[in-house]
N, C-alpha and C. Protein backbone atom coordinates (compact mmCIF):
# COMPACT_ATOMS: atom_id res chain seq x y z
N UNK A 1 91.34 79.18 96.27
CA UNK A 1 92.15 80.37 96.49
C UNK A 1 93.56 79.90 96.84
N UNK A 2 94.62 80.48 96.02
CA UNK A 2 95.95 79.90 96.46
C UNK A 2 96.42 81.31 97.60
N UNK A 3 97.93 80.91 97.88
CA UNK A 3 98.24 81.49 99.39
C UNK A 3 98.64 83.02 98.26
N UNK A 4 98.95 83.41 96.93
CA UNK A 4 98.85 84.99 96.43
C UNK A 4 97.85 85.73 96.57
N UNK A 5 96.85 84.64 96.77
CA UNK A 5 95.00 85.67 96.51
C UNK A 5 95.13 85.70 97.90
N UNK A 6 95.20 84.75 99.03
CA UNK A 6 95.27 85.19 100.17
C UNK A 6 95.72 86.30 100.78
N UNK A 7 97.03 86.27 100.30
CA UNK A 7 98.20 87.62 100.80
C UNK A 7 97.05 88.96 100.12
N UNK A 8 97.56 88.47 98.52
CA UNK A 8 96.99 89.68 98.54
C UNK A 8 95.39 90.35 98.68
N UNK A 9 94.32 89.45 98.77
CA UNK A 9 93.37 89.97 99.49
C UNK A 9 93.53 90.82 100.77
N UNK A 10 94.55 90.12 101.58
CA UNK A 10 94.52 90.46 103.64
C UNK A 10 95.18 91.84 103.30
N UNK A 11 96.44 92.13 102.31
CA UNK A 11 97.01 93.49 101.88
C UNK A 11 96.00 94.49 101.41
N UNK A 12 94.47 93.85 100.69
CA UNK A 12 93.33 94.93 100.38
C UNK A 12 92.91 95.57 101.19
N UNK A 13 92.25 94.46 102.22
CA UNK A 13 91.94 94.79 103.35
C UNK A 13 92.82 95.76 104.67
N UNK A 14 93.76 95.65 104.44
CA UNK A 14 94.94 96.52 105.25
C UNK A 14 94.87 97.66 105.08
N UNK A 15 94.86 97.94 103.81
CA UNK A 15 94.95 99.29 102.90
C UNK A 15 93.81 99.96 102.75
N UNK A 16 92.39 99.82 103.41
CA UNK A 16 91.46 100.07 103.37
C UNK A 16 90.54 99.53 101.98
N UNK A 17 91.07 98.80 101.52
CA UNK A 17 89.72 97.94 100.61
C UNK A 17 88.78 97.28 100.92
N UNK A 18 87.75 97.53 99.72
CA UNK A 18 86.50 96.24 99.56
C UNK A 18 87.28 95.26 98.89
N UNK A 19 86.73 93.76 99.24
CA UNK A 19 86.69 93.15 98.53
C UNK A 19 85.44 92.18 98.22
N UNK A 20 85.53 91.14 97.39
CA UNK A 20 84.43 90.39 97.20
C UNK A 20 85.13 88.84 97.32
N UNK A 21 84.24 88.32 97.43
CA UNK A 21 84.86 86.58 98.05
C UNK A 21 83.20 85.50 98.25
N UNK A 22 83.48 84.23 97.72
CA UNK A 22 82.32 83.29 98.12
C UNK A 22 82.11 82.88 99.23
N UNK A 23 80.22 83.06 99.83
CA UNK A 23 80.34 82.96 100.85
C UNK A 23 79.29 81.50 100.54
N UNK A 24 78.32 80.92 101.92
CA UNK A 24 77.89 80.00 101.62
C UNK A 24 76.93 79.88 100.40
N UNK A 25 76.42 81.02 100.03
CA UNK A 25 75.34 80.97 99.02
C UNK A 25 75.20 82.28 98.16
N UNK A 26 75.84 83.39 98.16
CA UNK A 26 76.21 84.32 97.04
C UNK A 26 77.79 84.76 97.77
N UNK A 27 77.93 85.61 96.77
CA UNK A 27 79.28 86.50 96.73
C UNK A 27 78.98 87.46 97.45
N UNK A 28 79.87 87.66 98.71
CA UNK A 28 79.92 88.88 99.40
C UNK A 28 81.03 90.02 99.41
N UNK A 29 80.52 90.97 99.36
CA UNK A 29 81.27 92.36 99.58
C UNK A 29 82.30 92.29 100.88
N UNK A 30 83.17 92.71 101.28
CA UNK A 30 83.78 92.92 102.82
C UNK A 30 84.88 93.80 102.44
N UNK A 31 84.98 93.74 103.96
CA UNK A 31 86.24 95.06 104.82
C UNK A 31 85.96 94.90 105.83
N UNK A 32 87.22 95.57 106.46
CA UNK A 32 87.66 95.83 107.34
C UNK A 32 86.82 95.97 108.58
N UNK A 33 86.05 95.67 109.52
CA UNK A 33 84.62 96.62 110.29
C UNK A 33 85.66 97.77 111.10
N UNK A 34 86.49 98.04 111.83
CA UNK A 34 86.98 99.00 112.24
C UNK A 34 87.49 99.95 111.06
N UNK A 35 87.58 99.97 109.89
CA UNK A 35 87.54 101.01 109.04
C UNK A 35 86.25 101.77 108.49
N UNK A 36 85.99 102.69 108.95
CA UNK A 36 84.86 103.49 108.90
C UNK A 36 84.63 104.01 107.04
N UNK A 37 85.71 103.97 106.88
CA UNK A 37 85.85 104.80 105.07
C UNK A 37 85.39 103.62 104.51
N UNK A 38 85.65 102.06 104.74
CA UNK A 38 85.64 101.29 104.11
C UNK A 38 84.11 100.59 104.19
N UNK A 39 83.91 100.82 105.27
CA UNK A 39 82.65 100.35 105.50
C UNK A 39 81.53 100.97 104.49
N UNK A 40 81.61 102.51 104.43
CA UNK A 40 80.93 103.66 104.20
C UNK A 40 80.99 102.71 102.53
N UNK A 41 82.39 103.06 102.08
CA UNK A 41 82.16 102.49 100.70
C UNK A 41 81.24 101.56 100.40
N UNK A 42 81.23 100.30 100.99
CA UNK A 42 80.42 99.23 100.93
C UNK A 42 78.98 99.49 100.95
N UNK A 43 78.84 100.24 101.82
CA UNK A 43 77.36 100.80 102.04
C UNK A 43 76.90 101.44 100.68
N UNK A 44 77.36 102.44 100.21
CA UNK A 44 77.50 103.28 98.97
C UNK A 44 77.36 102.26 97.65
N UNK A 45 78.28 101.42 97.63
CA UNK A 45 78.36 100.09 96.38
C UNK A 45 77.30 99.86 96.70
N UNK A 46 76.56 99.64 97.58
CA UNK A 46 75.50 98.84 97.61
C UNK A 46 73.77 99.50 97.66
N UNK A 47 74.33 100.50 97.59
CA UNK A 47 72.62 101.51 97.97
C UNK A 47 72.33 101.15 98.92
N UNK A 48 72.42 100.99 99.96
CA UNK A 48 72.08 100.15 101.29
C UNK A 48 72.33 101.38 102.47
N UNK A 49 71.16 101.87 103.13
CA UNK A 49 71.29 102.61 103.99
C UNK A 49 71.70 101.94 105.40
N UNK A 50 72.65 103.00 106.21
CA UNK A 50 73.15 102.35 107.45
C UNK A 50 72.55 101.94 108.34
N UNK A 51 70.85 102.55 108.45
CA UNK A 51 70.06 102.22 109.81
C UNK A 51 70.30 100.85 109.70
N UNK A 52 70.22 99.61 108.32
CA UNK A 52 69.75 98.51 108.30
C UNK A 52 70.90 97.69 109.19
N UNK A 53 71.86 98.15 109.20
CA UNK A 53 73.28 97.10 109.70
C UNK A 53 73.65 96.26 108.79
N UNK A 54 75.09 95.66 108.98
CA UNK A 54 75.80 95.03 108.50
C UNK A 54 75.70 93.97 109.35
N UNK A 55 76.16 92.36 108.39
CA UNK A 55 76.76 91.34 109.36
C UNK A 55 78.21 91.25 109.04
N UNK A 56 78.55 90.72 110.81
CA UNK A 56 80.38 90.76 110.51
C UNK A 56 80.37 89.31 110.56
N UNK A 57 81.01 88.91 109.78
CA UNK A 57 81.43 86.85 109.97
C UNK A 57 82.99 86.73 110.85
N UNK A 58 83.44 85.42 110.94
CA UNK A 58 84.74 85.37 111.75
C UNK A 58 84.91 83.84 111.32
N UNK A 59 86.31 83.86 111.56
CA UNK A 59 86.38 81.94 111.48
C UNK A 59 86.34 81.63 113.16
N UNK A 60 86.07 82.17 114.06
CA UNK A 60 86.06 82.07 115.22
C UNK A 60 85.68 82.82 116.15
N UNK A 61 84.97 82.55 117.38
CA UNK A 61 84.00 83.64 118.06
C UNK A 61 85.37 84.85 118.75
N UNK A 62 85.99 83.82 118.87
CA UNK A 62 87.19 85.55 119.30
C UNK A 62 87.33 86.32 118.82
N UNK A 63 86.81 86.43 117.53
CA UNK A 63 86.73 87.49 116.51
C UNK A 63 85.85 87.99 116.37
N UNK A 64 84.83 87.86 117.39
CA UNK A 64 83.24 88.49 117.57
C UNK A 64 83.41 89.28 118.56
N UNK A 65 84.04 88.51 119.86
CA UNK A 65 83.90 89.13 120.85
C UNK A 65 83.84 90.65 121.31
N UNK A 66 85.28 90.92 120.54
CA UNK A 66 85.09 92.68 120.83
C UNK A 66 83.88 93.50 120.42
N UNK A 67 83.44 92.82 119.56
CA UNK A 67 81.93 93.64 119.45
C UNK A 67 80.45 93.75 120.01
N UNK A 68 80.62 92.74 121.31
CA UNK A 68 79.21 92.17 121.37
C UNK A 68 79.72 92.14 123.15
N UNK A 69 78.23 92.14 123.49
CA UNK A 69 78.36 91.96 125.17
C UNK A 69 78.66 90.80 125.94
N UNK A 70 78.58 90.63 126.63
CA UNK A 70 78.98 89.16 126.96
C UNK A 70 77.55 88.18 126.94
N UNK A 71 77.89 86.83 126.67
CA UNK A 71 76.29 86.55 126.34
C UNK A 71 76.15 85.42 127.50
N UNK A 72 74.67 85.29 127.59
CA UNK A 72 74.13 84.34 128.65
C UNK A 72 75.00 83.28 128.58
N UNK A 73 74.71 82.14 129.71
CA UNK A 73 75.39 80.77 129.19
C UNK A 73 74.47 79.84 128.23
N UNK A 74 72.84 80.19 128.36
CA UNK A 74 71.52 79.83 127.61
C UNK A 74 71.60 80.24 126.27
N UNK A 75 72.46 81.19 126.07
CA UNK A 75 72.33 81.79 124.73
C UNK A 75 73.16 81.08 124.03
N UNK A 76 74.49 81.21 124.79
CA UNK A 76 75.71 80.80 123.96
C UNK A 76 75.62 79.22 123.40
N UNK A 77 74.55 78.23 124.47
CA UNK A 77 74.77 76.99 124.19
C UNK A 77 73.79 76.73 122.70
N UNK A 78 72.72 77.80 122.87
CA UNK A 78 72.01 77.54 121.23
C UNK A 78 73.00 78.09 119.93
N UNK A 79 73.42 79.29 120.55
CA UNK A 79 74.33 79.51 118.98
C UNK A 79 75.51 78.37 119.24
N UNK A 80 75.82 78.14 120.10
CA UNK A 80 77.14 76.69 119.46
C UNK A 80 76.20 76.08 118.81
N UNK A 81 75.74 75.33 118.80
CA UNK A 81 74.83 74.30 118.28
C UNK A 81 74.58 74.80 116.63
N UNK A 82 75.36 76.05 116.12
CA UNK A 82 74.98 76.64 114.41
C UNK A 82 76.68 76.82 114.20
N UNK A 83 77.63 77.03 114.72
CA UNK A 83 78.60 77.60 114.32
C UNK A 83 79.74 76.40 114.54
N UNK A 84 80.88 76.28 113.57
CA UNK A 84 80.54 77.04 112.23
C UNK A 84 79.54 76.62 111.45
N UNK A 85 78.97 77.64 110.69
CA UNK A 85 77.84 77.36 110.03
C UNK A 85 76.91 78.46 109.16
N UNK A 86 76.19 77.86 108.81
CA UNK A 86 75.10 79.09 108.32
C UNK A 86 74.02 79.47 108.69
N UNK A 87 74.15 80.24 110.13
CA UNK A 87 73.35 80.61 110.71
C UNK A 87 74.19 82.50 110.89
N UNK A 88 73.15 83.28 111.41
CA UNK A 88 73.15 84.33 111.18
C UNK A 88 72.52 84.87 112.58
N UNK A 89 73.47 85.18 113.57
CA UNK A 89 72.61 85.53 115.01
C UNK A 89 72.75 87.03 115.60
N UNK A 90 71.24 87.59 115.40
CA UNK A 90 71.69 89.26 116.75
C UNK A 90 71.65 89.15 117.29
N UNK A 91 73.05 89.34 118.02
CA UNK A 91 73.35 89.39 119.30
C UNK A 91 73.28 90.80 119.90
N UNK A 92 73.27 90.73 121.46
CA UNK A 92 73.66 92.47 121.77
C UNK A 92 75.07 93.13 121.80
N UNK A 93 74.97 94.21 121.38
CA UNK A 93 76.06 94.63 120.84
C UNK A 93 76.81 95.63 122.15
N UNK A 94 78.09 95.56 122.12
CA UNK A 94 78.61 97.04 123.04
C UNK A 94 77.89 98.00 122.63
N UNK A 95 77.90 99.22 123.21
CA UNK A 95 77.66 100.11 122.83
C UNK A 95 78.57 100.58 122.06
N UNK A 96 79.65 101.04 122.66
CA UNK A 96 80.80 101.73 121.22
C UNK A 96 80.58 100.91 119.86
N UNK A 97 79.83 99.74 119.73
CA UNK A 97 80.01 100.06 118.22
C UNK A 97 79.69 100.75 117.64
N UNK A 98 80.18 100.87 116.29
CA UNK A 98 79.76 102.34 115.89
C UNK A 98 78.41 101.82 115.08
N UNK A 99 77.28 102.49 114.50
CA UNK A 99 76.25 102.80 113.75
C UNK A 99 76.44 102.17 112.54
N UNK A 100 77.61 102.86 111.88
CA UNK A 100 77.60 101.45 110.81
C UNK A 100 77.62 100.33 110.69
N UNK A 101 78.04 100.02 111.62
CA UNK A 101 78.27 98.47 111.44
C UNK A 101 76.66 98.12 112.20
N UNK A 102 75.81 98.20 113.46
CA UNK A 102 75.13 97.75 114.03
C UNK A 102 73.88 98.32 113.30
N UNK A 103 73.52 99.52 112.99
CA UNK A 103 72.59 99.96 112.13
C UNK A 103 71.82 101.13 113.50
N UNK A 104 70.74 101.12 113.46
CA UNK A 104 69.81 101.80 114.38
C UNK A 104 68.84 100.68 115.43
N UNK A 105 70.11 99.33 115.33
CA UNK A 105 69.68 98.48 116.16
C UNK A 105 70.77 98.42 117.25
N UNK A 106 70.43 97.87 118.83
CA UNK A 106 71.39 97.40 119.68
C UNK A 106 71.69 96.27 119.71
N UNK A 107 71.49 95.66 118.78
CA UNK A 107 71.62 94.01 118.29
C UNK A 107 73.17 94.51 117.13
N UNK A 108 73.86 93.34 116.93
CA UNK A 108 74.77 93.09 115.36
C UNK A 108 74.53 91.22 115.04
N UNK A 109 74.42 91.44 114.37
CA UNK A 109 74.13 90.16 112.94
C UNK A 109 75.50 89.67 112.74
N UNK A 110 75.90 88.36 113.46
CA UNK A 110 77.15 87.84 113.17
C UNK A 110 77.02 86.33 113.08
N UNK A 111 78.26 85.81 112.23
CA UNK A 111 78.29 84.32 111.86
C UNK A 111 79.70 84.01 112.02
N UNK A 112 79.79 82.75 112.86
CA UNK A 112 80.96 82.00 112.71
C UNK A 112 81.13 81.51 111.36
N UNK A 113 81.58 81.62 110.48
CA UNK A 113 81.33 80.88 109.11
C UNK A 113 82.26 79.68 108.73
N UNK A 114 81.83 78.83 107.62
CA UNK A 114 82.04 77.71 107.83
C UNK A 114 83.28 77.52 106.15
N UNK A 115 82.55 78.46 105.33
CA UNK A 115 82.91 78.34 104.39
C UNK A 115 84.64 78.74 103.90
N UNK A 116 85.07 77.32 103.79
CA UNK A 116 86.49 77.72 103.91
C UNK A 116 86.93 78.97 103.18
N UNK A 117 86.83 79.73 102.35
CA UNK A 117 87.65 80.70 101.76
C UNK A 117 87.46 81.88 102.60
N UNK A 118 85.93 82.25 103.10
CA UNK A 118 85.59 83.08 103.98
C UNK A 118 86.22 82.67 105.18
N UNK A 119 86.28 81.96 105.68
CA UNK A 119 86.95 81.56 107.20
C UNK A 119 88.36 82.01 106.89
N UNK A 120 88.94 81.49 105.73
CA UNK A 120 90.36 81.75 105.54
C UNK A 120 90.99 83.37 105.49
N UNK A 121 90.08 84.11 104.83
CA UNK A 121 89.71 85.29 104.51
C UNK A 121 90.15 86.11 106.37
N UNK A 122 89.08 85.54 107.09
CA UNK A 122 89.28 85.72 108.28
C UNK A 122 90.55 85.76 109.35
N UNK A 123 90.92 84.25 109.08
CA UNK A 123 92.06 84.22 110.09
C UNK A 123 92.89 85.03 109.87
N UNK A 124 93.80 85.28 108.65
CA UNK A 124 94.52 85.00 107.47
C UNK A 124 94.36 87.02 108.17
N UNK A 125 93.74 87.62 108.14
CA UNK A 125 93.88 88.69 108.45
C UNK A 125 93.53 89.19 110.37
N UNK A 126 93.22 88.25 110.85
CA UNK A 126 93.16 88.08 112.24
C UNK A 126 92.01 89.07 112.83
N UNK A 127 90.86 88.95 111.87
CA UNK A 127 89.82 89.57 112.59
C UNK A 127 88.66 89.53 111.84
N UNK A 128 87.29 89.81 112.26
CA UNK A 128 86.18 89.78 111.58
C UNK A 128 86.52 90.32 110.60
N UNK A 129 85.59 89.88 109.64
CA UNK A 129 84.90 90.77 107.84
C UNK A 129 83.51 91.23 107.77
N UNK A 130 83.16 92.36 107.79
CA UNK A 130 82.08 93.06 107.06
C UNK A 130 81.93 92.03 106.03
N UNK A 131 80.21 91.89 106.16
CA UNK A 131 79.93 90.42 104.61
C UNK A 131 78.28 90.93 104.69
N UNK A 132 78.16 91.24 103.27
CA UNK A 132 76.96 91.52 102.61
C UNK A 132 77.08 91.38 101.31
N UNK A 133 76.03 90.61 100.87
CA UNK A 133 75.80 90.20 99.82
C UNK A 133 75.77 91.34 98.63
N UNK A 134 77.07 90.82 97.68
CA UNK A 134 77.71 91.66 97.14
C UNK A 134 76.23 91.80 95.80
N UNK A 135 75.51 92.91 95.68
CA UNK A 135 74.72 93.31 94.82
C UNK A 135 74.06 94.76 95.56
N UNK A 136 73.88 95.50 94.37
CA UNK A 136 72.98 96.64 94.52
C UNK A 136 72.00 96.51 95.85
N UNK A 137 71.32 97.23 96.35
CA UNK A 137 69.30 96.65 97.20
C UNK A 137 68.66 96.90 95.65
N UNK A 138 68.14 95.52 96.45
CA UNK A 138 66.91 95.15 95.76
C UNK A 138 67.25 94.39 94.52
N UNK A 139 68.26 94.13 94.29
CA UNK A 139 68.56 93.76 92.56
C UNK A 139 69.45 92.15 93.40
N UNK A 140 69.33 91.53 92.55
CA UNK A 140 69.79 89.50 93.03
C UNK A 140 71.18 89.89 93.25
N UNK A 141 71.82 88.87 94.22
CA UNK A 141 73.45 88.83 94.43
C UNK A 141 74.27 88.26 93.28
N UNK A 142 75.56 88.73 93.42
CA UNK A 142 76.91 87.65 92.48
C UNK A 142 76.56 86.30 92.64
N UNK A 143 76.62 85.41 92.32
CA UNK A 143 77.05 84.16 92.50
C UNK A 143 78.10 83.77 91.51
N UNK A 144 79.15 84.59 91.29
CA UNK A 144 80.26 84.35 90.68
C UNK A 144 81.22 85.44 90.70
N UNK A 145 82.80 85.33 90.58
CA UNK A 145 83.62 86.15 90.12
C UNK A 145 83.47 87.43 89.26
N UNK A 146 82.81 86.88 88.30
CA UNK A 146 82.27 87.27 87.20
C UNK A 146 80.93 88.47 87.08
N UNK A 147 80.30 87.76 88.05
CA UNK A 147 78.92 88.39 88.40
C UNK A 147 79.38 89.89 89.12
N UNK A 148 80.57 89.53 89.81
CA UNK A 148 80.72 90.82 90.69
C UNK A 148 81.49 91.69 89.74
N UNK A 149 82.28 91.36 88.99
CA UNK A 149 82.77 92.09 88.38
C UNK A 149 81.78 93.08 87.57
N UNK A 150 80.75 92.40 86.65
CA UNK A 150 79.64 92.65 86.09
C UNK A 150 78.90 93.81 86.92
N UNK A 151 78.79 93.73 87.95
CA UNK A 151 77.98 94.52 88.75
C UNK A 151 78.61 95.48 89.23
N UNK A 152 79.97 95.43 89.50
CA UNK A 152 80.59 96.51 90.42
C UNK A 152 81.82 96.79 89.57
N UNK A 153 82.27 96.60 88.57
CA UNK A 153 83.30 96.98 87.84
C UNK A 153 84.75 96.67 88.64
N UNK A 154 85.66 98.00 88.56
CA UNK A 154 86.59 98.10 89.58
C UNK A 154 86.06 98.75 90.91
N UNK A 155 85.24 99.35 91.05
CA UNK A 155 84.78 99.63 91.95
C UNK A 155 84.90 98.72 93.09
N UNK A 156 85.33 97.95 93.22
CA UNK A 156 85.50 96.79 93.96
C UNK A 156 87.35 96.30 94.04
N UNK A 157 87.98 96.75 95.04
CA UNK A 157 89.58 96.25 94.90
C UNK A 157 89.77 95.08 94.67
N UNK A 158 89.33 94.27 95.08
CA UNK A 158 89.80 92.61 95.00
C UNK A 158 88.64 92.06 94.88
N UNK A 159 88.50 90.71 93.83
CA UNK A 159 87.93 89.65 93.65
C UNK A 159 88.27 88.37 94.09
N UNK A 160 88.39 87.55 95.07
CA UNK A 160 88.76 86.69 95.59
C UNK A 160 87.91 85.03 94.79
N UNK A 161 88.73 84.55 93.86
CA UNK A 161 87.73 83.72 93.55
C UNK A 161 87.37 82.35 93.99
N UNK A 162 86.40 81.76 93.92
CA UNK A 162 86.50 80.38 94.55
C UNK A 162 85.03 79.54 94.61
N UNK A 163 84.83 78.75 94.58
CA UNK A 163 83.22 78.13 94.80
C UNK A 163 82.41 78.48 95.77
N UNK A 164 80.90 78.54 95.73
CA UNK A 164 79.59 79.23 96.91
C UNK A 164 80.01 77.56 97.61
N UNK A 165 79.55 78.03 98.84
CA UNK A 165 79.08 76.89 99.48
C UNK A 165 78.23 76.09 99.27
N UNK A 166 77.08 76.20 97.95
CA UNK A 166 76.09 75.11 97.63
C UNK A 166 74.82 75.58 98.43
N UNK A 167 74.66 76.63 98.93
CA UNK A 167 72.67 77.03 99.55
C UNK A 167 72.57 77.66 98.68
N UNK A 168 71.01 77.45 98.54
CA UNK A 168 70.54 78.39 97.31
C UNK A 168 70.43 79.38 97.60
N UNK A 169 69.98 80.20 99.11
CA UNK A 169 69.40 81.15 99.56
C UNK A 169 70.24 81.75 100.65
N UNK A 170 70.61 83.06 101.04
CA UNK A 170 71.93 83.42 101.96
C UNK A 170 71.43 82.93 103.24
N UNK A 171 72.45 82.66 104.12
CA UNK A 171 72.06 82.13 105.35
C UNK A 171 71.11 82.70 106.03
N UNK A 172 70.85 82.05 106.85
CA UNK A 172 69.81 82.06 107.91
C UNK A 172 69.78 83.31 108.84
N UNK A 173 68.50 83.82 109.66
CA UNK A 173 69.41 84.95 110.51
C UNK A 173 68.00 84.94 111.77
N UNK A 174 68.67 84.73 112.65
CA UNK A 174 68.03 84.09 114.17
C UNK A 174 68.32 85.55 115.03
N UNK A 175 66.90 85.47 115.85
CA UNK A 175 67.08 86.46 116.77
C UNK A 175 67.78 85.85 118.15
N UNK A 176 68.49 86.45 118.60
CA UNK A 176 69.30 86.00 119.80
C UNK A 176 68.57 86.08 121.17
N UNK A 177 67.80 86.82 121.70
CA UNK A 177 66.67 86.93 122.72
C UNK A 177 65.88 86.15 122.62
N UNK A 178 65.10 86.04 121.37
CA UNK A 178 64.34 85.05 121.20
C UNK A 178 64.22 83.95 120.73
N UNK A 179 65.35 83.70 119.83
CA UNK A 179 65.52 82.30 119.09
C UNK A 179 64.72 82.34 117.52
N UNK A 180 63.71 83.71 117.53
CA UNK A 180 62.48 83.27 116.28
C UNK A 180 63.83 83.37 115.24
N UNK A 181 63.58 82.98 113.98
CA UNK A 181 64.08 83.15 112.55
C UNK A 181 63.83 83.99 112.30
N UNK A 182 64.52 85.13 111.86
CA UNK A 182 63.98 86.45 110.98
C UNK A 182 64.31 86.71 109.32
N UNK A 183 65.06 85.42 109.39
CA UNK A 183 65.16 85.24 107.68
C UNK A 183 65.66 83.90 107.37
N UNK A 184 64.85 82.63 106.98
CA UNK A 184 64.95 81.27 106.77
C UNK A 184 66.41 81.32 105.43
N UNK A 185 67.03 80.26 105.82
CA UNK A 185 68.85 80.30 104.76
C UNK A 185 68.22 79.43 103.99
């Protein structure tokens, strides 16, 4: 990704766009999480009902923070030990978040991520990204530029292009209370 796709991705996102971008192991959808219209869209592109939740990624936990409660010191020392990375942790959430983003859980699904374009994606606009694997439910993700285009037409503002991180399977996603895996990466 050169510094034009940058700009103008962070300008999609400003303006209330989706976009799509490589994450460690398919192409993900994102926006804004404090834009409610944008979110909604994403949800909609995707057939994906809201009870399920979204995960928000960050290139850095300061970019989590506002959404999540404050966490143990037991907790925090197992998720360092994944981030950055491809791990995928519910944590407990404030309450004000809103429903879309957390689902009909008091948990949210977040990742420090590792993968430079997504991390860049991040800073580069100075706050988390909404990231779900850019495909229909139930039907396989992008794993390309191409793929998303294929699948989502324009329906999608920006294509951000660039290489997967190399997993075959989307990251990992760990319960935060308990540590179990609730979906092996």
């Amino acid at each position: 990704m050169n510094p034009w796709q940058l700009r103008e991705a962070v300008r999609t996102l400003r303006n209330g766009g989706v976009i799509a971008y490589p994450t460690e192991a398919v192409y993900g959808l994102g926006c804004a999480p404090q834009d409610a219209v944008a979110v909604q869209r994403v949800l909609a592109l995707k057939a994906r009902p809201m009870a399920k939740g979204l995960i928000l990624i960050a290139s850095d936990f300061a970019q989590l923070e506002p959404f999540l409660l404050p966490l143990e010191a037991r907790l925090w020392r197992r998720i360092q030990d994944t981030w950055p990375g491809p791990v995928t942790w519910l944590l407990p959430a404030r309450p004000e978040v809103p429903d879309y983003l957390r689902g009909a859980h008091d948990t949210l699904a977040v990742r420090v991520t590792a993968h430079p374009v997504a991390a860049a994606l991040c800073r580069a606009s100075r706050h988390a990204l909404v990231s779900t694997s850019a495909n229909r439910s139930g039907q396989p993700p992008a794993r390309s530029a191409l793929g998303v285009r294929r699948r989502f037409g324009h329906d999608v503002n920006r294509v951000v292009p660039g290489p997967l991180g190399g997993r075959p399977r989307p990251t990992e996603i760990r319960d935060g209370r308990t540590g179990h895996t609730l979906r092996s990466g």
